[in-house]
PDB file of N, CA and C in Angstrom:
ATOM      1  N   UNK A   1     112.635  96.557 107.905  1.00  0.00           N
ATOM      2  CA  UNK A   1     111.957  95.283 107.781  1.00  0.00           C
ATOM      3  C   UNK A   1     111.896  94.907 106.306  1.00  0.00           C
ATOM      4  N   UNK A   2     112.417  94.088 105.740  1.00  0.00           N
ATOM      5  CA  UNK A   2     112.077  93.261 104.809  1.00  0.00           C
ATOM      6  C   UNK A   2     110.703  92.923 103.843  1.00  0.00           C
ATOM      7  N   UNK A   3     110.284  93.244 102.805  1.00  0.00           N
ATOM      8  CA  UNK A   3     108.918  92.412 102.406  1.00  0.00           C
ATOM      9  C   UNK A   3     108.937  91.628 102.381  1.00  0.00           C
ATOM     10  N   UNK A   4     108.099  90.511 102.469  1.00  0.00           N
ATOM     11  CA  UNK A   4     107.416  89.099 102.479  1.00  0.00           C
ATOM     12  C   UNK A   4     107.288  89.250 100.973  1.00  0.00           C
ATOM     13  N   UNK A   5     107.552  87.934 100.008  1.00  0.00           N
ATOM     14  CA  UNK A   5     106.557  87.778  98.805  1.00  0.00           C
ATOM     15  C   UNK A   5     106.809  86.238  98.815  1.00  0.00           C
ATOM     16  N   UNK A   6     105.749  86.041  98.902  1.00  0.00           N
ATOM     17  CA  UNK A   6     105.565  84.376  99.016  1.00  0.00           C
ATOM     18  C   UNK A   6     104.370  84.167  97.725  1.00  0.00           C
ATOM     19  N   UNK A   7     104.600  82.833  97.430  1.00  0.00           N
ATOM     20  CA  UNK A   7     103.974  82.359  95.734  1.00  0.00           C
ATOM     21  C   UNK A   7     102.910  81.622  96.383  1.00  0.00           C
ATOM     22  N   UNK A   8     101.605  81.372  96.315  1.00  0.00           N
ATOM     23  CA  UNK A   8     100.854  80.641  96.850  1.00  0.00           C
ATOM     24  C   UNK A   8     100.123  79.706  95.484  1.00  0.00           C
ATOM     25  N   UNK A   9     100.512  78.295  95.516  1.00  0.00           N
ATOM     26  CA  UNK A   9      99.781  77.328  94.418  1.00  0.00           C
ATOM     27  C   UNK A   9      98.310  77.595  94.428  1.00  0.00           C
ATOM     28  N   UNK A  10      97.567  77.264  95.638  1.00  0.00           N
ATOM     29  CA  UNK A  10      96.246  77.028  95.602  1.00  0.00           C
ATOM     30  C   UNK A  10      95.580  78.159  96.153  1.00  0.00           C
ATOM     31  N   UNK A  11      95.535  79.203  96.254  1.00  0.00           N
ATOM     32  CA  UNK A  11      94.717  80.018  97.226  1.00  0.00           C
ATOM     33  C   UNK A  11      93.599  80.041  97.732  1.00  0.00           C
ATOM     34  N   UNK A  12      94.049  80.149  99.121  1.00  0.00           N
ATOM     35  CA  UNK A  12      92.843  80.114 100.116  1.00  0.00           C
ATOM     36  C   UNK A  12      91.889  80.892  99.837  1.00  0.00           C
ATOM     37  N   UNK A  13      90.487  81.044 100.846  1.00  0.00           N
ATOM     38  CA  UNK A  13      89.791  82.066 100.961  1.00  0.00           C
ATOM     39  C   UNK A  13      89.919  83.593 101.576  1.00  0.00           C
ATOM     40  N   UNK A  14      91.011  83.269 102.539  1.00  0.00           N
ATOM     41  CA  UNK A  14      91.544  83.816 103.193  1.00  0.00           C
ATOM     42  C   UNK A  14      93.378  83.631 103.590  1.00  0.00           C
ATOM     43  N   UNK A  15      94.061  85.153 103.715  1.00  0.00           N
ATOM     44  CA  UNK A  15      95.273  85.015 103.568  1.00  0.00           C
ATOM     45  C   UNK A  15      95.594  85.505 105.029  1.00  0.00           C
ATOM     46  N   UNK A  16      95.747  84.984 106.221  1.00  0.00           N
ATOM     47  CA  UNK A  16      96.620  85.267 107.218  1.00  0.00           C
ATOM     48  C   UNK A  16      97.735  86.485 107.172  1.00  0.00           C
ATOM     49  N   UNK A  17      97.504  87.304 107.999  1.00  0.00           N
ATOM     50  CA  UNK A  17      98.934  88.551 108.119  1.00  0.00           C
ATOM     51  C   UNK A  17      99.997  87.767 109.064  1.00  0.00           C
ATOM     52  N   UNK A  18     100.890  88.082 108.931  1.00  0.00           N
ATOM     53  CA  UNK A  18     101.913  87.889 109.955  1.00  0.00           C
ATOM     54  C   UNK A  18     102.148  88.731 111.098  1.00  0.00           C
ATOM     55  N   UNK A  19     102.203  88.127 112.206  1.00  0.00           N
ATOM     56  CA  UNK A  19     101.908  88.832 113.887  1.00  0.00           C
ATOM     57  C   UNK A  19     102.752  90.028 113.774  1.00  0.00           C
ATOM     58  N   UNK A  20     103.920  90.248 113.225  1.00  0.00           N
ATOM     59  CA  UNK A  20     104.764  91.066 113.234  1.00  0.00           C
ATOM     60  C   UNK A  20     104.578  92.530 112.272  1.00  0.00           C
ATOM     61  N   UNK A  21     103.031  92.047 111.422  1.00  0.00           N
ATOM     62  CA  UNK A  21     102.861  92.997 110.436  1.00  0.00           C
ATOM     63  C   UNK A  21     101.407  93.405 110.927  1.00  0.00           C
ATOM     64  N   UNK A  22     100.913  92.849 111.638  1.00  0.00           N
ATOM     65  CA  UNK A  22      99.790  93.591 112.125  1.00  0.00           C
ATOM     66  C   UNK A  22      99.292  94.856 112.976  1.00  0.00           C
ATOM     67  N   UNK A  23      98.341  95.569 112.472  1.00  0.00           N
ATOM     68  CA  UNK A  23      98.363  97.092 112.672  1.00  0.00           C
ATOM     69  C   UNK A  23      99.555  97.723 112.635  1.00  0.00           C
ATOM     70  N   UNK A  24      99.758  97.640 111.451  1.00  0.00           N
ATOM     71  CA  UNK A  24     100.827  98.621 110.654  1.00  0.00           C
ATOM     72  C   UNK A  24     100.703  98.841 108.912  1.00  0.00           C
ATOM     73  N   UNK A  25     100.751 100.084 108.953  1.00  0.00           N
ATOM     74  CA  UNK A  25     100.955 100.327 107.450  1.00  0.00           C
ATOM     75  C   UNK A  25     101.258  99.489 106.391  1.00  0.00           C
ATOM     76  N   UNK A  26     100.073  98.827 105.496  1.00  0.00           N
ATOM     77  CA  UNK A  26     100.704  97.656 104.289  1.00  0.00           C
ATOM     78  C   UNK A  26     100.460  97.830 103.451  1.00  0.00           C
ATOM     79  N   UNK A  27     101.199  97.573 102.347  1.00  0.00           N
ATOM     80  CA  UNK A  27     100.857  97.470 100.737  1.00  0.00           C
ATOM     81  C   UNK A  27     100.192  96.047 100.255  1.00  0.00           C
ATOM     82  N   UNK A  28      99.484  95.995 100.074  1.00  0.00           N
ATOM     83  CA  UNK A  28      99.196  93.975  99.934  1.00  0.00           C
ATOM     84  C   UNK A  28      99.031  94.362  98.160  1.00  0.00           C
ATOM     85  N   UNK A  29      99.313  93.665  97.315  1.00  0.00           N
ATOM     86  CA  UNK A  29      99.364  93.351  96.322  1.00  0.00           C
ATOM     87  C   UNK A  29      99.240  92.039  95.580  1.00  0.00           C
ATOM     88  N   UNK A  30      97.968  91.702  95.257  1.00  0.00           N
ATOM     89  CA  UNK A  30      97.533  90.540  94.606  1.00  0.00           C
ATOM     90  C   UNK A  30      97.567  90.169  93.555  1.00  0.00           C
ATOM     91  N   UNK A  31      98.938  89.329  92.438  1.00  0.00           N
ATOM     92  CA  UNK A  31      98.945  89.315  91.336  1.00  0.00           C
ATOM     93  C   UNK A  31      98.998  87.970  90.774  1.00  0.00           C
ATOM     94  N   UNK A  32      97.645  87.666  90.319  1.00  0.00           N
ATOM     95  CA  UNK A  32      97.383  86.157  89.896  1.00  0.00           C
ATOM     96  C   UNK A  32      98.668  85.615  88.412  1.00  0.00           C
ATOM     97  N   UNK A  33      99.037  84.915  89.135  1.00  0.00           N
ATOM     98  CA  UNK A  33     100.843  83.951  88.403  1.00  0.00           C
ATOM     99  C   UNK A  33      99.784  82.902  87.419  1.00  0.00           C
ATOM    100  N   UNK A  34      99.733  83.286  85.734  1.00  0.00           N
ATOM    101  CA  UNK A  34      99.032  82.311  85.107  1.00  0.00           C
ATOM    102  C   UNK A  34     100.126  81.285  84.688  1.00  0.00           C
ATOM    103  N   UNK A  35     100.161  79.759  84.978  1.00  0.00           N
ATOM    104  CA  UNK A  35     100.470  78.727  84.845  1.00  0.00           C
ATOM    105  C   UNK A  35     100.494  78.161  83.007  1.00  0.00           C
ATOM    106  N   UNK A  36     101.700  77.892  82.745  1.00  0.00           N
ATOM    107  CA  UNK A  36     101.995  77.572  81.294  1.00  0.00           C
ATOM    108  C   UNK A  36     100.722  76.580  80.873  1.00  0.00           C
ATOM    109  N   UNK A  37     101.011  75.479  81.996  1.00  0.00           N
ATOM    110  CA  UNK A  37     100.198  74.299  81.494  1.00  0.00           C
ATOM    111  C   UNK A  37      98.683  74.382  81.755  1.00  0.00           C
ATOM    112  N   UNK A  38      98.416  75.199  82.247  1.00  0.00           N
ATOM    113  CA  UNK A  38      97.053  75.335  82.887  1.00  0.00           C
ATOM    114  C   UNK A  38      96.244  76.343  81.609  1.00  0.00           C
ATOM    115  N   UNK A  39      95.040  75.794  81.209  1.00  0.00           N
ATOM    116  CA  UNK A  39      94.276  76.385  80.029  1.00  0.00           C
ATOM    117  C   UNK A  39      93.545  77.561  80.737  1.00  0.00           C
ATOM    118  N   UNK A  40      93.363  78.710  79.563  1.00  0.00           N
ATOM    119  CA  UNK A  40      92.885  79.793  79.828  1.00  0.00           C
ATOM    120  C   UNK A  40      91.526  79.542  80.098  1.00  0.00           C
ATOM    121  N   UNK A  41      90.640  80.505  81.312  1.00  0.00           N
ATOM    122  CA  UNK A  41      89.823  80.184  81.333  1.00  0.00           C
ATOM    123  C   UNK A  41      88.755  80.873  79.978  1.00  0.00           C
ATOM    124  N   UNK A  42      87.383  80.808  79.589  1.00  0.00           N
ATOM    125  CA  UNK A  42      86.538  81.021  78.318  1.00  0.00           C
ATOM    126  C   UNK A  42      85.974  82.245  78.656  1.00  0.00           C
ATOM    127  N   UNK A  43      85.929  82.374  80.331  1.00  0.00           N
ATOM    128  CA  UNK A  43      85.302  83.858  80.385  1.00  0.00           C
ATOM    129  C   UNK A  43      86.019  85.266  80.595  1.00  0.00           C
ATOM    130  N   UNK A  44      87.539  84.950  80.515  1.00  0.00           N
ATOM    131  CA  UNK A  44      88.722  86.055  80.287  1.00  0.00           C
ATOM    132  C   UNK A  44      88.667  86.469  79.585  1.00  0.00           C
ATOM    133  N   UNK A  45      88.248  87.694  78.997  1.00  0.00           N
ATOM    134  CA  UNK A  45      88.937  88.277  78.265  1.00  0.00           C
ATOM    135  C   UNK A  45      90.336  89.036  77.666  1.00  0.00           C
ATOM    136  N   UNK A  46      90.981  88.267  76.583  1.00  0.00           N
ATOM    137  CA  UNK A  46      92.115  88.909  76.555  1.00  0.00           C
ATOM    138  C   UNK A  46      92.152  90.292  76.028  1.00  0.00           C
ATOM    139  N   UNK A  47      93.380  90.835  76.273  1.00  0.00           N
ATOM    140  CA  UNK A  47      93.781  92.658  76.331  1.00  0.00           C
ATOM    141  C   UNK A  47      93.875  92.550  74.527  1.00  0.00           C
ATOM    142  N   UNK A  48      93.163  93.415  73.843  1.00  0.00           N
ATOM    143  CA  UNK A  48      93.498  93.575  72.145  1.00  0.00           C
ATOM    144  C   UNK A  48      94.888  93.978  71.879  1.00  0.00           C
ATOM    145  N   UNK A  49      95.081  93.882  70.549  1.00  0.00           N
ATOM    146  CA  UNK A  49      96.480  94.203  70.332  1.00  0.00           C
ATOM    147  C   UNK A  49      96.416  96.066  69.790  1.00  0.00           C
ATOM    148  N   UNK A  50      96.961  96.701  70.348  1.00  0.00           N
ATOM    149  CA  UNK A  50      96.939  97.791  70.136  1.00  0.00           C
ATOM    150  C   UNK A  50      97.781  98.128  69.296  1.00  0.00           C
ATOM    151  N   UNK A  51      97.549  99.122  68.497  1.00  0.00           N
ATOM    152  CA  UNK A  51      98.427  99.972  67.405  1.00  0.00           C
ATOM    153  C   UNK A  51      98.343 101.734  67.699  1.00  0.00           C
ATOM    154  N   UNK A  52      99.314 101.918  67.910  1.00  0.00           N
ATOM    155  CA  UNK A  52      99.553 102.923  67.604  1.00  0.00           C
ATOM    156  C   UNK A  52     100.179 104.157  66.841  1.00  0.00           C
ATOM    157  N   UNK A  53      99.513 105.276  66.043  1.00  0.00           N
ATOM    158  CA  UNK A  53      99.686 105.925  64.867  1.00  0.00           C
ATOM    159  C   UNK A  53     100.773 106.699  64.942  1.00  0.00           C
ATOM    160  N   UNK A  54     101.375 106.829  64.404  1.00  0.00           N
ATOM    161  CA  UNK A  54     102.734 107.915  64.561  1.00  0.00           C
ATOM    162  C   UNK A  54     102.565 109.618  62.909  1.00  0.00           C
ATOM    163  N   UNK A  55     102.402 110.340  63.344  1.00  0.00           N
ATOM    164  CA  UNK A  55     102.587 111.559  62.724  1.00  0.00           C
ATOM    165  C   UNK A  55     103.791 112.361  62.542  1.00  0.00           C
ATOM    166  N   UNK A  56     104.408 112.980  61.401  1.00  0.00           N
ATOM    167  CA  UNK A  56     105.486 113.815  61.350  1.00  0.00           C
ATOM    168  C   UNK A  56     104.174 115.449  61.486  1.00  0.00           C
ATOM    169  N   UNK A  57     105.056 116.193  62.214  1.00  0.00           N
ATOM    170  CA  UNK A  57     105.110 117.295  62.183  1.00  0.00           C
ATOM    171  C   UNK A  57     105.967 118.202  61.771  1.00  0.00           C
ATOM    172  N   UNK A  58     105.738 119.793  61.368  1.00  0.00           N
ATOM    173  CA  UNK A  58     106.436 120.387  61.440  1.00  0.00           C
ATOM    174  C   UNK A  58     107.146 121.166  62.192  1.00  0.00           C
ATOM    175  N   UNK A  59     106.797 121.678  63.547  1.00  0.00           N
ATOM    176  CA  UNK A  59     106.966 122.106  64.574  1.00  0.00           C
ATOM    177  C   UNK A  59     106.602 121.764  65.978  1.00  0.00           C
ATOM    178  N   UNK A  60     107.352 121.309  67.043  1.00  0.00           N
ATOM    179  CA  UNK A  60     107.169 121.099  67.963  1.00  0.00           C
ATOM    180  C   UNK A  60     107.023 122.231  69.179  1.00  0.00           C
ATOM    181  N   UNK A  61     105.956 122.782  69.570  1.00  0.00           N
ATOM    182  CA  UNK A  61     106.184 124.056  70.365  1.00  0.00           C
ATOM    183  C   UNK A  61     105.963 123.397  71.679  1.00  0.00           C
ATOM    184  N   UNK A  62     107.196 123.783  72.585  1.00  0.00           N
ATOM    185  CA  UNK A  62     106.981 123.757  74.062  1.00  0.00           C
ATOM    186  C   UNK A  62     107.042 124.859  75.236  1.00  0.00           C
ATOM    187  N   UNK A  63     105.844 125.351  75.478  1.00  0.00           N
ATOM    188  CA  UNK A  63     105.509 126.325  76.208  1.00  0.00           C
ATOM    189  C   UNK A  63     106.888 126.109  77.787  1.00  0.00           C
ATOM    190  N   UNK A  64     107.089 127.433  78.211  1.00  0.00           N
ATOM    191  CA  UNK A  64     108.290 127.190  79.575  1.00  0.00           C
ATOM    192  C   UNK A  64     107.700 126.773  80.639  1.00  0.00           C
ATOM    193  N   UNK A  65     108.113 126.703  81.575  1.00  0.00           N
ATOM    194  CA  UNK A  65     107.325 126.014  83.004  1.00  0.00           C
ATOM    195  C   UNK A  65     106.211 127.014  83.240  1.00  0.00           C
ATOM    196  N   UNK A  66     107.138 128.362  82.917  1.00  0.00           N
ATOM    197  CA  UNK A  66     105.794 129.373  83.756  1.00  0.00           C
ATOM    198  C   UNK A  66     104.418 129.493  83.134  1.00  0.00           C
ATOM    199  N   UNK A  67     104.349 129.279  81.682  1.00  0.00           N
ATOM    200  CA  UNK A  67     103.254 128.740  80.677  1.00  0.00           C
ATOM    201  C   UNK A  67     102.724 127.789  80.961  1.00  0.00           C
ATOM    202  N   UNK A  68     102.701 126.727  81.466  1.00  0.00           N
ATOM    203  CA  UNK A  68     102.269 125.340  81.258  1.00  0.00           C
ATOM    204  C   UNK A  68     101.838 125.541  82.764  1.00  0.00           C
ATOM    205  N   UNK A  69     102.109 125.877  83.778  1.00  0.00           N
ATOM    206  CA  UNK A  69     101.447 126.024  85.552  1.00  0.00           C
ATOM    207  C   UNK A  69     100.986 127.468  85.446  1.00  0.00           C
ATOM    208  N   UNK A  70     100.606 128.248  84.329  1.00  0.00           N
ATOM    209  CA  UNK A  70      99.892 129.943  85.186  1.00  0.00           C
ATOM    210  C   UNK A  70      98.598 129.424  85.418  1.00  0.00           C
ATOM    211  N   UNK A  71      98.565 130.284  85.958  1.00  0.00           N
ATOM    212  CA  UNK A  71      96.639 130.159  86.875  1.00  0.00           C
ATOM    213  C   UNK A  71      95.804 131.316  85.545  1.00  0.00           C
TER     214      UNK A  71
END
């Protein structure tokens, strides 16, 4: 069977399943599509810009599998 991904402009309150997908195993995944022209809303907060530090070392030690899983 195929996934469904359909774009919805206005969203409802509620999203209808399809007869063919009901009582069965689903992934539903809700990912709000922000619109170029459409202004951000004031109570979003945006994600900071992150930096991250980079270090030289002198040695890289990597323990073998049986090191890294003993009990």
């Amino acid at each position: 069977m195929q996934p469904i991904r359909q774009v919805i402009e206005d969203a409802p309150d509620m999203i209808a399943i399809p007869l063919e997908l009901r009582h069965k195993r689903l992934e539903l995944i809700l990912w709000p599509l922000e619109d170029v022209g459409t202004p951000q809303r004031a109570d979003r907060v945006s994600s900071p810009h992150l930096e991250f530090k980079t270090m030289r070392v002198d040695q890289v030690i990597m323990p073998s599998r049986e090191e890294r899983y003993e009990r």
